[in-house]
C-alpha atoms as a PDB file:
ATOM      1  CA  UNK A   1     -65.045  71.169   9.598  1.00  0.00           C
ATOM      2  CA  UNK A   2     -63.771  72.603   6.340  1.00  0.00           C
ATOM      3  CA  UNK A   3     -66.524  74.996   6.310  1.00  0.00           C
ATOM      4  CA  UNK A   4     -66.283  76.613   9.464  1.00  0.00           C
ATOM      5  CA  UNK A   5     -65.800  76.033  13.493  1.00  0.00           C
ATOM      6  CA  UNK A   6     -68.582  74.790  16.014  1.00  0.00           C
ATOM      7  CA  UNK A   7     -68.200  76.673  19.980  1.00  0.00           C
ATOM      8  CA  UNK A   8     -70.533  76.256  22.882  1.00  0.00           C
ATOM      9  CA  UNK A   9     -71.827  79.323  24.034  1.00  0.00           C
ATOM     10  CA  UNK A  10     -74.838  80.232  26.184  1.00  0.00           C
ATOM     11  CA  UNK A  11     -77.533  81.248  24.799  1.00  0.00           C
ATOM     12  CA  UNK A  12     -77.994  85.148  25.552  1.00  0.00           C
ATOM     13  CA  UNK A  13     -81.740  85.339  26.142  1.00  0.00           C
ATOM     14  CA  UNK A  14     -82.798  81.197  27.184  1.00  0.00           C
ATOM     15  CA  UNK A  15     -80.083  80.776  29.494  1.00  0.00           C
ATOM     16  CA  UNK A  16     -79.537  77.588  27.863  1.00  0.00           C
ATOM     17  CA  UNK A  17     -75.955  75.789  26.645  1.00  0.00           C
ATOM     18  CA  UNK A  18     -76.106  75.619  22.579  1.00  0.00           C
ATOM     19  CA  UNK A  19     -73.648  74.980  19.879  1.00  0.00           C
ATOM     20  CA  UNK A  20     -72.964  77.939  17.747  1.00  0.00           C
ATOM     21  CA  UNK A  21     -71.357  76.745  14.226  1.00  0.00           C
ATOM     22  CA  UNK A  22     -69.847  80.055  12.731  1.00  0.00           C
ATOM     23  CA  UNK A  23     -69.004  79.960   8.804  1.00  0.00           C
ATOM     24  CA  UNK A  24     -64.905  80.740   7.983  1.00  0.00           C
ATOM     25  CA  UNK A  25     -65.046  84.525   7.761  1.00  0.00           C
ATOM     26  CA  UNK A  26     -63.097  84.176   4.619  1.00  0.00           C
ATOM     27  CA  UNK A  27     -65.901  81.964   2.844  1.00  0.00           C
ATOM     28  CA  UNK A  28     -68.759  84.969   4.050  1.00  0.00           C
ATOM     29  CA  UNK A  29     -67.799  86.486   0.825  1.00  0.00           C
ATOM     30  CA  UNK A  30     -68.217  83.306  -1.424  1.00  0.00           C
ATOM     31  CA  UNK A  31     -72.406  83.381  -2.635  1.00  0.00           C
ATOM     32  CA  UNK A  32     -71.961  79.702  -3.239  1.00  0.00           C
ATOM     33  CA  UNK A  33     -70.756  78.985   0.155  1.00  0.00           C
ATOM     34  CA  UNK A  34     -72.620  81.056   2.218  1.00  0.00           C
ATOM     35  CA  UNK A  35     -75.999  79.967  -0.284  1.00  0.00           C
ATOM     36  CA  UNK A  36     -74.855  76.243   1.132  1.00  0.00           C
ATOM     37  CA  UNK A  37     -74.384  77.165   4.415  1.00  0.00           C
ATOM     38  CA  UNK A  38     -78.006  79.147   4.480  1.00  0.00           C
ATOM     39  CA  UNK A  39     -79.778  76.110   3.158  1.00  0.00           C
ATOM     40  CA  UNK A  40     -77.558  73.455   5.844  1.00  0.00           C
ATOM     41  CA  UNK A  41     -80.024  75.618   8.378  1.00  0.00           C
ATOM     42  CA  UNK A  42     -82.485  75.369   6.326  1.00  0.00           C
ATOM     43  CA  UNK A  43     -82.869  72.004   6.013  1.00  0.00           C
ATOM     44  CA  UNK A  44     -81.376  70.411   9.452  1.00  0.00           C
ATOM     45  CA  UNK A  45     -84.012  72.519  10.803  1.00  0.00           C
ATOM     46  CA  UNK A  46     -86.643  71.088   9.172  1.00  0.00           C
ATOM     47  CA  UNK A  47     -85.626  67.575  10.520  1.00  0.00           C
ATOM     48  CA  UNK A  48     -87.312  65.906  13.506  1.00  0.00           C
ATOM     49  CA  UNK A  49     -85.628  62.825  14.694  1.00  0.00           C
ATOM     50  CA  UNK A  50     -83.735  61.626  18.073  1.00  0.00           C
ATOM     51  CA  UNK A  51     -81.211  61.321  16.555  1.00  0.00           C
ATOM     52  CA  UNK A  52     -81.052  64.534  14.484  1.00  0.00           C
ATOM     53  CA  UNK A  53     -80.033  68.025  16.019  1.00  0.00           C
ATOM     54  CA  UNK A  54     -82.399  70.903  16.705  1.00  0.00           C
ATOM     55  CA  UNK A  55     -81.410  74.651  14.643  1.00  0.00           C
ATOM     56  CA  UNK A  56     -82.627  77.305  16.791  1.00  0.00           C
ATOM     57  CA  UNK A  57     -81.601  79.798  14.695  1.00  0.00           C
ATOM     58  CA  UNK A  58     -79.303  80.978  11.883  1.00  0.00           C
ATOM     59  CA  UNK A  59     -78.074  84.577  10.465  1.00  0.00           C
ATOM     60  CA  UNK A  60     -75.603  87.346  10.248  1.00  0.00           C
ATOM     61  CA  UNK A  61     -74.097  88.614  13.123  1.00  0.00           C
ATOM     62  CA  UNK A  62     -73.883  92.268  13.445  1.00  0.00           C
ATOM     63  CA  UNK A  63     -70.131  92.097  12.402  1.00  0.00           C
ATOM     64  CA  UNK A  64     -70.531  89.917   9.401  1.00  0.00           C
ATOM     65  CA  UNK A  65     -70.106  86.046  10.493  1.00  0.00           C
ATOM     66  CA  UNK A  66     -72.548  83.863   9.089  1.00  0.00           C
ATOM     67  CA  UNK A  67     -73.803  81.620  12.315  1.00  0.00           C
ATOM     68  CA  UNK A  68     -76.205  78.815  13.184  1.00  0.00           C
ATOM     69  CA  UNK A  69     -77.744  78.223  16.541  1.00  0.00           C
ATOM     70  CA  UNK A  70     -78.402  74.778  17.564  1.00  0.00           C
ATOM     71  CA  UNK A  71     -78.627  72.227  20.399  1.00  0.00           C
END
């Protein structure tokens, strides 16, 4: 997306495949982007619906990249 890049990792401490969507680095530094990023988390993870993804979790990394954890 125009916002940033989705990967599928493993999640460190579940053992479990996830999708990791990590925000462009250069748009960490925009407030109004990383505000709308912060709040996509936000909300999708307040959804509950089959056909809706699960957030598992959402933050800073320690090196700066603004990620979200989900299924």
């Amino acid at each position: 997306g125009g916002m940033g890049a989705v990967y599928e990792a493993i999640h460190a401490t579940m053992q479990r495949r996830v999708a990791l969507k990590i925000l462009n680095t250069d748009l960490v530094s925009n407030p109004a982007a990383l505000e709308r990023f912060r709040r996509e988390a936000l909300l999708s993870g307040r959804l509950k619906h089959p056909n809706a993804i699960t957030i598992y979790d959402y933050g800073m990394s320690a090196v700066g990249e603004a990620y979200i954890v989900m299924e």
